[in-house]
C-alpha atoms as a PDB file:
ATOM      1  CA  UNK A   1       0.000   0.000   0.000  1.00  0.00           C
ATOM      2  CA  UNK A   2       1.265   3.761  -0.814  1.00  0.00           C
ATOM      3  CA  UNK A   3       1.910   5.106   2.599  1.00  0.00           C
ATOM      4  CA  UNK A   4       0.784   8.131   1.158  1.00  0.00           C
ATOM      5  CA  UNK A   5      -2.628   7.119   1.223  1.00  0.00           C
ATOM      6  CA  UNK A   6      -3.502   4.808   4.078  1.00  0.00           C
ATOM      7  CA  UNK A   7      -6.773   2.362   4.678  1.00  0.00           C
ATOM      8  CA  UNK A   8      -8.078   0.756   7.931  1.00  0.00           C
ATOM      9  CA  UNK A   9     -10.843  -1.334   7.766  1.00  0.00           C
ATOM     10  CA  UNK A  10     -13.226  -2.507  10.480  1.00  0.00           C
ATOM     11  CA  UNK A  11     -16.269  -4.186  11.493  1.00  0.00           C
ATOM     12  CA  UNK A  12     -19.001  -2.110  13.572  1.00  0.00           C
ATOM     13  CA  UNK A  13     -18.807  -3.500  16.835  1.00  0.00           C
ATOM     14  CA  UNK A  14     -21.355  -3.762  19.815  1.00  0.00           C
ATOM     15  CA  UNK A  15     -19.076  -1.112  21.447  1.00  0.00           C
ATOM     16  CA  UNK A  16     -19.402   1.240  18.186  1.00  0.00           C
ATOM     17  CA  UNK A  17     -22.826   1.907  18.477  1.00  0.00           C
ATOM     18  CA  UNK A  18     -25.707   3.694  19.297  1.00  0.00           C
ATOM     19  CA  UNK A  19     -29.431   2.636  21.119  1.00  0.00           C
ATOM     20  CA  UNK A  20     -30.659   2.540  17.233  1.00  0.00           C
ATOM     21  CA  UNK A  21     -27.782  -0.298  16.374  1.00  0.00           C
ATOM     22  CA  UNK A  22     -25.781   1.930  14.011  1.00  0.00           C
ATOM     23  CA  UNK A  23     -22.193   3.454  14.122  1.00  0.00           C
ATOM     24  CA  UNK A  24     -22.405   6.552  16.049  1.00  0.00           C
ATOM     25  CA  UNK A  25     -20.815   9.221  16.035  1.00  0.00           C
ATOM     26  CA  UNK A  26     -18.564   8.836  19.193  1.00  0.00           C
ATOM     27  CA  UNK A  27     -17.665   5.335  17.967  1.00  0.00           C
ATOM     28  CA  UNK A  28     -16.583   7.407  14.233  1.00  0.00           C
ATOM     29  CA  UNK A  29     -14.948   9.844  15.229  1.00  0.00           C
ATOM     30  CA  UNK A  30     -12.579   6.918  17.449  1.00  0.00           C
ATOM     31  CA  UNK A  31     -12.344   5.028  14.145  1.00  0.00           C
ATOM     32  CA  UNK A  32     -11.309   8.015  12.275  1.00  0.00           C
ATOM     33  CA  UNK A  33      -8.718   8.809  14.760  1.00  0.00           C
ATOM     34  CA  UNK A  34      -7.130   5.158  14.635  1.00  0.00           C
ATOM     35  CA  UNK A  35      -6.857   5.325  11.046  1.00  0.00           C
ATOM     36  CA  UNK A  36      -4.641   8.728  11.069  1.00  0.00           C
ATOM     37  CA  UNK A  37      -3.021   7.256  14.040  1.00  0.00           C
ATOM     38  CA  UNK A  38      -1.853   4.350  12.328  1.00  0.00           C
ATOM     39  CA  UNK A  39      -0.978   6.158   9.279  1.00  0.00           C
ATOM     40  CA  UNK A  40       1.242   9.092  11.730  1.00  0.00           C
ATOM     41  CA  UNK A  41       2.705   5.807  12.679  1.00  0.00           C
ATOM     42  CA  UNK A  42       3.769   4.508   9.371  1.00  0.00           C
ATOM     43  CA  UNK A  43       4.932   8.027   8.281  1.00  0.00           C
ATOM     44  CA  UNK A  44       7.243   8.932  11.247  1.00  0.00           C
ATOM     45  CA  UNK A  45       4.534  10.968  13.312  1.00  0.00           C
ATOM     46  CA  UNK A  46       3.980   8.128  15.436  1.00  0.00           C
ATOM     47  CA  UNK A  47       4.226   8.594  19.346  1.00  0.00           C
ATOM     48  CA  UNK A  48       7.988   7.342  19.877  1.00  0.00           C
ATOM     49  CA  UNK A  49       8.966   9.809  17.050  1.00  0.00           C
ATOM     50  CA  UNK A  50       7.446  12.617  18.234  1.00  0.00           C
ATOM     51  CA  UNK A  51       8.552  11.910  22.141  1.00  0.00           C
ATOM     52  CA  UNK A  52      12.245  12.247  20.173  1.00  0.00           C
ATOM     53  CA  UNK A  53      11.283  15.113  18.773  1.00  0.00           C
ATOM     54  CA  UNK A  54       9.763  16.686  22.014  1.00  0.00           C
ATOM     55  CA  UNK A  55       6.851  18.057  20.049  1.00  0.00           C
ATOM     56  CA  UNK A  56       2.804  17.061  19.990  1.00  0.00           C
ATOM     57  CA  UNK A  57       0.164  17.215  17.391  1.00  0.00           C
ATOM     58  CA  UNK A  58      -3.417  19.032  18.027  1.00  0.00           C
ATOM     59  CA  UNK A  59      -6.755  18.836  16.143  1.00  0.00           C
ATOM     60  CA  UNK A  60      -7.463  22.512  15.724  1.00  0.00           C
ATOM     61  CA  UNK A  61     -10.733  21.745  13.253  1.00  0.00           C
ATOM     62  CA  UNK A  62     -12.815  18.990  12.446  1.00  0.00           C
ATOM     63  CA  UNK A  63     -15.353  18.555   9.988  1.00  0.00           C
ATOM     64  CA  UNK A  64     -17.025  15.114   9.525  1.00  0.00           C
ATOM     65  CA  UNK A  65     -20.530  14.400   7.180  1.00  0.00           C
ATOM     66  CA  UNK A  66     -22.482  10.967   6.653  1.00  0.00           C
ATOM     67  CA  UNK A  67     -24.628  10.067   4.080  1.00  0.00           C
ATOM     68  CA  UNK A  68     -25.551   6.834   5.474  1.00  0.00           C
ATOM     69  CA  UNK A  69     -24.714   5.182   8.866  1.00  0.00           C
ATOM     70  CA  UNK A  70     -22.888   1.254   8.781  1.00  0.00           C
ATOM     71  CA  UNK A  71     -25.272  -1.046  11.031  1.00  0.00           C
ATOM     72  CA  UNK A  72     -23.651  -3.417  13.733  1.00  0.00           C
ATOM     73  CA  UNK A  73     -21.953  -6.565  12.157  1.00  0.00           C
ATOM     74  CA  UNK A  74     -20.737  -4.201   8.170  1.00  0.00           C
ATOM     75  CA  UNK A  75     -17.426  -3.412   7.351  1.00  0.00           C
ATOM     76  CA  UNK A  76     -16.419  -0.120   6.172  1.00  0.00           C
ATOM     77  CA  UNK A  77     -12.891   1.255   5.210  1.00  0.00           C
ATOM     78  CA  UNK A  78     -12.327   4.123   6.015  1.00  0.00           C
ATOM     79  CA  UNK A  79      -8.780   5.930   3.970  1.00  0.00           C
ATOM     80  CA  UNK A  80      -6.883   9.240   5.487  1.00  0.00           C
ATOM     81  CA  UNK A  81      -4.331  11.352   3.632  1.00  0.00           C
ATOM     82  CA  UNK A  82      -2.247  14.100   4.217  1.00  0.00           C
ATOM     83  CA  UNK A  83      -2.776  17.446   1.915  1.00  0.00           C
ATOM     84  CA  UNK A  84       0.710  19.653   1.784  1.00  0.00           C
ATOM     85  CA  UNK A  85       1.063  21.789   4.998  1.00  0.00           C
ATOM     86  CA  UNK A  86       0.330  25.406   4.754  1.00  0.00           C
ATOM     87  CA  UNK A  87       2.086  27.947   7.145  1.00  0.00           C
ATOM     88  CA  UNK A  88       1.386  26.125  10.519  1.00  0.00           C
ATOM     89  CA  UNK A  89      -0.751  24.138   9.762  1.00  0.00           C
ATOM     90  CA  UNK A  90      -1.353  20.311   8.330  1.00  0.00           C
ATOM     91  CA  UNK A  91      -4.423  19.279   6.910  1.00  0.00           C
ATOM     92  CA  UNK A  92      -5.418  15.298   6.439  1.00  0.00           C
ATOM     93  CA  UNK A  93      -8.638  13.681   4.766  1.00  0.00           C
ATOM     94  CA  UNK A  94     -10.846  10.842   5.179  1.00  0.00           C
ATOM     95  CA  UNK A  95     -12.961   8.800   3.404  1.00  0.00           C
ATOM     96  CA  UNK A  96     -15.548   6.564   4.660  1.00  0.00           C
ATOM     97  CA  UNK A  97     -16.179   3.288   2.254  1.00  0.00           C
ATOM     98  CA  UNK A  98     -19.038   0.626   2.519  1.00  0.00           C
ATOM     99  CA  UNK A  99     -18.831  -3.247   1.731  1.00  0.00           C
ATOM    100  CA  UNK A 100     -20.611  -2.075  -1.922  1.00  0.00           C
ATOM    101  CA  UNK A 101     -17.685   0.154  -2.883  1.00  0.00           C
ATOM    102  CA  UNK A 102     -19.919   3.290  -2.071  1.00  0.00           C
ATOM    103  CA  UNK A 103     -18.234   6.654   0.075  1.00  0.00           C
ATOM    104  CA  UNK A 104     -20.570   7.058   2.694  1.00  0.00           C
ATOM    105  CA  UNK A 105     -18.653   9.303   4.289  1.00  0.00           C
ATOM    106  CA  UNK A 106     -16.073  11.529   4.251  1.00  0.00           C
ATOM    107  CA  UNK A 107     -13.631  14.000   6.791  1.00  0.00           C
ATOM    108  CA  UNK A 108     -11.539  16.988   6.947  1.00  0.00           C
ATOM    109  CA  UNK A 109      -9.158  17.564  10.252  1.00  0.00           C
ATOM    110  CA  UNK A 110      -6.691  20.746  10.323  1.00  0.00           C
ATOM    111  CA  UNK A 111      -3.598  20.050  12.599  1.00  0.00           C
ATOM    112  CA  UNK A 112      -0.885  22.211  14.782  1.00  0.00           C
ATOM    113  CA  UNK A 113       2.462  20.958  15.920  1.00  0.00           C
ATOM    114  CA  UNK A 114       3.777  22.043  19.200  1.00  0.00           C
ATOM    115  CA  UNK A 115       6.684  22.232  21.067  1.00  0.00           C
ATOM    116  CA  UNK A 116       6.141  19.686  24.271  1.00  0.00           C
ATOM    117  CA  UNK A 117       6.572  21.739  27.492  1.00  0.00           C
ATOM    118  CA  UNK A 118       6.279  25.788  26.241  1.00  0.00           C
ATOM    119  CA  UNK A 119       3.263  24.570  23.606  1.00  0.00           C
ATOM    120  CA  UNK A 120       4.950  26.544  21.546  1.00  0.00           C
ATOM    121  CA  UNK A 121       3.656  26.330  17.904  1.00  0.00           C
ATOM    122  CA  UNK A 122       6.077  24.741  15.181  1.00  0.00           C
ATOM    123  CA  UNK A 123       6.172  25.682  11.043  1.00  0.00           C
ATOM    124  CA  UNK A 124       4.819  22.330   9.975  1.00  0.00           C
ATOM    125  CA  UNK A 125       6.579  22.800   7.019  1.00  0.00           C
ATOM    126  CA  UNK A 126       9.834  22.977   8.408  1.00  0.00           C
ATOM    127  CA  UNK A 127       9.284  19.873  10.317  1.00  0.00           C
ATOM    128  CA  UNK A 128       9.698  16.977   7.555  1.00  0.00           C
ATOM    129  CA  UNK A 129      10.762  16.491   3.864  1.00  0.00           C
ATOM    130  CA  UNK A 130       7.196  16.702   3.225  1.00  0.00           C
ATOM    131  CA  UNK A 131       7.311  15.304  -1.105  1.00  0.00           C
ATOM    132  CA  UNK A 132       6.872  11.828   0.170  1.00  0.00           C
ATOM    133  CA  UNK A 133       4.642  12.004   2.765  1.00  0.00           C
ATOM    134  CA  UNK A 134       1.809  14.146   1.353  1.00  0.00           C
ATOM    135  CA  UNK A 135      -1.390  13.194  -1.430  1.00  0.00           C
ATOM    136  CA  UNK A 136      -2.404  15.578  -3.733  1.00  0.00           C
ATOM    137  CA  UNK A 137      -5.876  13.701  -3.255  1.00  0.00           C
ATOM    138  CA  UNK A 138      -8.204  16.701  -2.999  1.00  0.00           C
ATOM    139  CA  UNK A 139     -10.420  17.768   0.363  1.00  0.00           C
ATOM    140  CA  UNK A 140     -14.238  18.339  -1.064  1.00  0.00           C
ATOM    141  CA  UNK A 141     -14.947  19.256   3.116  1.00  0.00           C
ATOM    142  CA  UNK A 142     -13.381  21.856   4.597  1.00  0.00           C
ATOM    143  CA  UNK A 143     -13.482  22.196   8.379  1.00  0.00           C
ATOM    144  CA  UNK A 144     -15.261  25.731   9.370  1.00  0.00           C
ATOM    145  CA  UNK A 145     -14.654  28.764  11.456  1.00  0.00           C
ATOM    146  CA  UNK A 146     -17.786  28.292  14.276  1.00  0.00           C
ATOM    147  CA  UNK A 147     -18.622  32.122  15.745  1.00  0.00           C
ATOM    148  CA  UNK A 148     -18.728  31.726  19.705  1.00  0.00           C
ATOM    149  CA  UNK A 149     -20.437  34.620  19.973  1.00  0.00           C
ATOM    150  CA  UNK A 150     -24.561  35.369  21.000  1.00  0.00           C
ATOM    151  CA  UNK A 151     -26.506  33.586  23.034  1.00  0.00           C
ATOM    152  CA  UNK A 152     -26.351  30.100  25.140  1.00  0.00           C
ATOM    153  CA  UNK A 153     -28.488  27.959  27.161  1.00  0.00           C
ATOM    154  CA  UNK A 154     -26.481  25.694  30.085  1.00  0.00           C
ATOM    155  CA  UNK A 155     -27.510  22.023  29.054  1.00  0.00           C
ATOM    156  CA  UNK A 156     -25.268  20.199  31.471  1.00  0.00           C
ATOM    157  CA  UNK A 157     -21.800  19.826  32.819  1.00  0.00           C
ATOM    158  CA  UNK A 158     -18.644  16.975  32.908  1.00  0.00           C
ATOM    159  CA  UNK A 159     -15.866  16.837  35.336  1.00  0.00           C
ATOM    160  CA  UNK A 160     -12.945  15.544  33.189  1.00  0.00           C
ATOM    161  CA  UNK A 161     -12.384  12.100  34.235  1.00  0.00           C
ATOM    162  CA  UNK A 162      -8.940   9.939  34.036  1.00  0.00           C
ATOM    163  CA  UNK A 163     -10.780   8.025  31.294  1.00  0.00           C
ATOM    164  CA  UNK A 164     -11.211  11.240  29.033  1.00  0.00           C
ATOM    165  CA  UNK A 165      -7.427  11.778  28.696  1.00  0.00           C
ATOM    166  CA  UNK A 166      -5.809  10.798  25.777  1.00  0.00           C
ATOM    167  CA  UNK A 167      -1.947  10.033  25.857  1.00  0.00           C
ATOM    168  CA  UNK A 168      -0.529  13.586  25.769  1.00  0.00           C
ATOM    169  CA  UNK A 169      -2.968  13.980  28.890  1.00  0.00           C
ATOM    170  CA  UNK A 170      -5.236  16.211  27.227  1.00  0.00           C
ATOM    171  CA  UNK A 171      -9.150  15.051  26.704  1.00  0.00           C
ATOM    172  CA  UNK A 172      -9.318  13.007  23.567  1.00  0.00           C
ATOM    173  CA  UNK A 173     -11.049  14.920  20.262  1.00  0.00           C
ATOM    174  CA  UNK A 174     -14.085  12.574  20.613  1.00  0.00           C
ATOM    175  CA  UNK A 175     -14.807  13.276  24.084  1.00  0.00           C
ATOM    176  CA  UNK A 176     -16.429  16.574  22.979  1.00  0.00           C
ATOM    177  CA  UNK A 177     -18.831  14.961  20.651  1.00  0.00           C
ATOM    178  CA  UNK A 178     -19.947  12.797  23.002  1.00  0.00           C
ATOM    179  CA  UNK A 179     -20.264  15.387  25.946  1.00  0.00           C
ATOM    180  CA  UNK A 180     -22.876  17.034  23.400  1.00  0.00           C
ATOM    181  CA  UNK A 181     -24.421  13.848  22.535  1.00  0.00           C
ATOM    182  CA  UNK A 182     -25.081  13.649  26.390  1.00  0.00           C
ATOM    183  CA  UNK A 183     -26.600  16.489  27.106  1.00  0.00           C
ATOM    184  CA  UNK A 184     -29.241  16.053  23.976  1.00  0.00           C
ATOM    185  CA  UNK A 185     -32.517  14.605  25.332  1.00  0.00           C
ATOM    186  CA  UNK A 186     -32.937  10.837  24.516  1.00  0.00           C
ATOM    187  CA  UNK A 187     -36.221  11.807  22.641  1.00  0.00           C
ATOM    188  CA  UNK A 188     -34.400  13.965  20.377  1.00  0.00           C
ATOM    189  CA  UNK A 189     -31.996  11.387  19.623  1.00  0.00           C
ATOM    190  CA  UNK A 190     -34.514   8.878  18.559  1.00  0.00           C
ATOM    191  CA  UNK A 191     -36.307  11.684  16.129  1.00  0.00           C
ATOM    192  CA  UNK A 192     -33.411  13.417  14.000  1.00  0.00           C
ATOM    193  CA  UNK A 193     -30.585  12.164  12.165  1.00  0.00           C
ATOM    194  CA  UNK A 194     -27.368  13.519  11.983  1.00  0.00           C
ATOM    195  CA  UNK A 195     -25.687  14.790   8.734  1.00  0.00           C
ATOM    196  CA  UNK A 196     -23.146  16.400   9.934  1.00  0.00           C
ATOM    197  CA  UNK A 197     -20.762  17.581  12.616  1.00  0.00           C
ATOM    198  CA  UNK A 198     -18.093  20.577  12.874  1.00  0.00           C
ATOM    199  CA  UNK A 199     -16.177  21.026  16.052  1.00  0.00           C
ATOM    200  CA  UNK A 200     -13.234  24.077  16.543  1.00  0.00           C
ATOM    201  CA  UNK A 201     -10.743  23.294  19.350  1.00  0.00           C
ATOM    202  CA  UNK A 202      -9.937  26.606  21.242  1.00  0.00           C
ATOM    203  CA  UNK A 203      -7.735  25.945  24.227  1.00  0.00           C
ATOM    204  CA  UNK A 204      -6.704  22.386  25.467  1.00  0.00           C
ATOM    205  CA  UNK A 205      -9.174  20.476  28.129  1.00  0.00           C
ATOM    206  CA  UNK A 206      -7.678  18.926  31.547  1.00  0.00           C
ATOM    207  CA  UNK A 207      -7.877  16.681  34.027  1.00  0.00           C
ATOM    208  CA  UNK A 208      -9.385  18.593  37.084  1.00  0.00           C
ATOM    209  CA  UNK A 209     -11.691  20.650  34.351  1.00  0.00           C
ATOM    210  CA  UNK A 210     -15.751  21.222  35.069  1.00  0.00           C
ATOM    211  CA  UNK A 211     -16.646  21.874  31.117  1.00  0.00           C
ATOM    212  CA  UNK A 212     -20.335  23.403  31.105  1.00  0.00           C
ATOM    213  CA  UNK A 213     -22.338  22.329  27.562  1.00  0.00           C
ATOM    214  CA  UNK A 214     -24.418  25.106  26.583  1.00  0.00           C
ATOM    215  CA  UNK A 215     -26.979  25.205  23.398  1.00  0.00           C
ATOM    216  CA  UNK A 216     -26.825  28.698  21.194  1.00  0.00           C
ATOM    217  CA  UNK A 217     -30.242  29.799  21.566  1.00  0.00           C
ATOM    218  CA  UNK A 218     -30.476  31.367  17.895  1.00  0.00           C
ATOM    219  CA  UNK A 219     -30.811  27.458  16.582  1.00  0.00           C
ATOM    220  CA  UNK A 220     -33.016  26.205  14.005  1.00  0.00           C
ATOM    221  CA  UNK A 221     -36.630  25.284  15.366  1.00  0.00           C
ATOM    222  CA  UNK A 222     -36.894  21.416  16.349  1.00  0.00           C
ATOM    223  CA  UNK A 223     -40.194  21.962  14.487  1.00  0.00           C
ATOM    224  CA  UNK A 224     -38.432  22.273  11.010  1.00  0.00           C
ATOM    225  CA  UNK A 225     -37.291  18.532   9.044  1.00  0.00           C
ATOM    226  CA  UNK A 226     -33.723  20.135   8.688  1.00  0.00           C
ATOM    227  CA  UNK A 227     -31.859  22.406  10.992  1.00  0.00           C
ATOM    228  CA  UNK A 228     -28.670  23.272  12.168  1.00  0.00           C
ATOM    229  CA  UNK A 229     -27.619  23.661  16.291  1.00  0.00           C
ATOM    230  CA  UNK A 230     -24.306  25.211  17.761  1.00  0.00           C
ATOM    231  CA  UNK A 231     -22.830  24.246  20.971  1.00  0.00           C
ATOM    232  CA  UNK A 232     -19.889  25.183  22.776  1.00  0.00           C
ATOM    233  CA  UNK A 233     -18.449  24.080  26.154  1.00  0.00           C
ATOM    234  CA  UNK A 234     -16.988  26.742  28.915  1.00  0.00           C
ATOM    235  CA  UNK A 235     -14.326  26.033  31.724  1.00  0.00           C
ATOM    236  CA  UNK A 236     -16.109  26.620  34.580  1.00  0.00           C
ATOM    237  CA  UNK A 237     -13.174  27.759  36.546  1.00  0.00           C
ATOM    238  CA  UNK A 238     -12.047  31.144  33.721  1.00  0.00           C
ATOM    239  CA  UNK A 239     -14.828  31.115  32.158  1.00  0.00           C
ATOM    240  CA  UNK A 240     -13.146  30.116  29.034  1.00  0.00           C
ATOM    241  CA  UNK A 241     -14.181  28.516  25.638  1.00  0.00           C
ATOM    242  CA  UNK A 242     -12.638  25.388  25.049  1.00  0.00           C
ATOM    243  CA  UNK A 243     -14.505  24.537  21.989  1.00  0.00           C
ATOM    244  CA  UNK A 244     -17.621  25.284  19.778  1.00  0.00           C
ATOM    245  CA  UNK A 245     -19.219  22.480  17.531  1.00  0.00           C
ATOM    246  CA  UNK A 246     -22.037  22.345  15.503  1.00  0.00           C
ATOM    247  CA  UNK A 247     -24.259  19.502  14.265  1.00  0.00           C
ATOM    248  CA  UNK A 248     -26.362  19.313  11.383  1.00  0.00           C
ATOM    249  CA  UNK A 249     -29.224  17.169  11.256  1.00  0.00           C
ATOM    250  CA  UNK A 250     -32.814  16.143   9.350  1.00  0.00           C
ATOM    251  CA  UNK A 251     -36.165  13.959  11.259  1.00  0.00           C
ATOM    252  CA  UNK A 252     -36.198  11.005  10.207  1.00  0.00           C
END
């Protein structure tokens, strides 16, 4: 395989999904990070190699749409590539496959490399010979700016557990999603269908952290068959954003 452009493929697990026995979107936004992880491995980002080179990658923006959700027991593949860094920043794409051949699914993530210890940020095109490492495979999704701005609603608040860390010891990317997906009312779950999902990262998330959820009140009305709602969660400590998302969705 061209380490350029890298596949995984799995079977939906019990542990992958949701009440309605489809992947969700915790369980594909884990899968999606596995597959990059893999591929950072096979392309000298992997965790050794960065240790050695005392610096850490960051999500800054994620952008993630479905057509059509894998049920428990398919396979999908699901292929990542790297786009040629600009300034700071690294962007890498996914693809989301079904059994039939079919892209069900697709991904855009924007990256920042930092220095470990000062988190100072790194030229990520001074960091590698990049002419072997990078597709010219194009991004159709690109991840958007989400305003914080107006107003919020609380919906409900986490404590950042030891199991939310990831291996740098900051909250994994797909904790986020499914802090939202928490504070959503079961009913609401069962009704509408998610399309989409945009998340910005604004300042890292810690162990010790109380992250309030809160709902933009300016939100499409659950009345409508399509709509689109913005979320963002708050340190409760500062006061501080740590992150707006946004998910896009349709009634079934």
């Amino acid at each position: 395989m061209d380490s350029r452009i890298w596949e995984e493929t799995f079977k939906i697990s019990s542990q992958s999904v949701n009440p309605r026995g489809v992947l969700g979107l915790f369980g594909l936004l884990n899968l999606l990070q596995e597959t990059a992880w893999q591929h950072a491995e096979r392309v000298g980002f992997g965790t050794d190699q960065m240790q050695k080179d005392k610096l850490y990658w960051v999500v800054t923006r994620q952008y993630a749409e479905m057509s059509q959700w894998p049920k428990y027991g398919e396979t999908i593949r699901i292929r990542t590539w790297i786009r040629p860094p600009s300034g700071a920043f690294v962007l890498r794409g996914f693809k989301v496959v079904n059994s039939k051949n079919e892209v069900i699914g697709q991904c855009a993530m924007s990256f920042l490399a930092l220095e470990q210890g000062s988190g100072r940020i790194l030229p990520a095109q001074n960091l590698r010979p990049w002419q072997d490492l990078v597709s010219e495979e194009s991004l159709i999704l690109e991840p958007e700016k989400i305003p914080v701005q107006g107003q919020y609603e609380k919906l409900a608040e986490f404590a950042v557990r030891n199991s939310d860390l990831d291996i740098n010891q900051h909250v994994n990317n797909a904790k986020y999603a499914q802090w939202i997906l928490d504070s959503i009312p079961f009913d609401l779950h069962k009704t509408l269908k998610l399309n989409s999902y945009s998340v910005n990262f604004l300042t890292e998330t810690l162990l010790g952290d109380t992250v309030e959820i809160e709902k933009s009140l300016s939100d499409s009305s659950q009345n409508e068959e399509r709509g689109s709602t913005a979320y963002r969660g708050v340190r409760i400590s500062d006061g501080k954003n740590l992150f707006t998302a946004r998910l896009n969705w349709e009634k079934r």
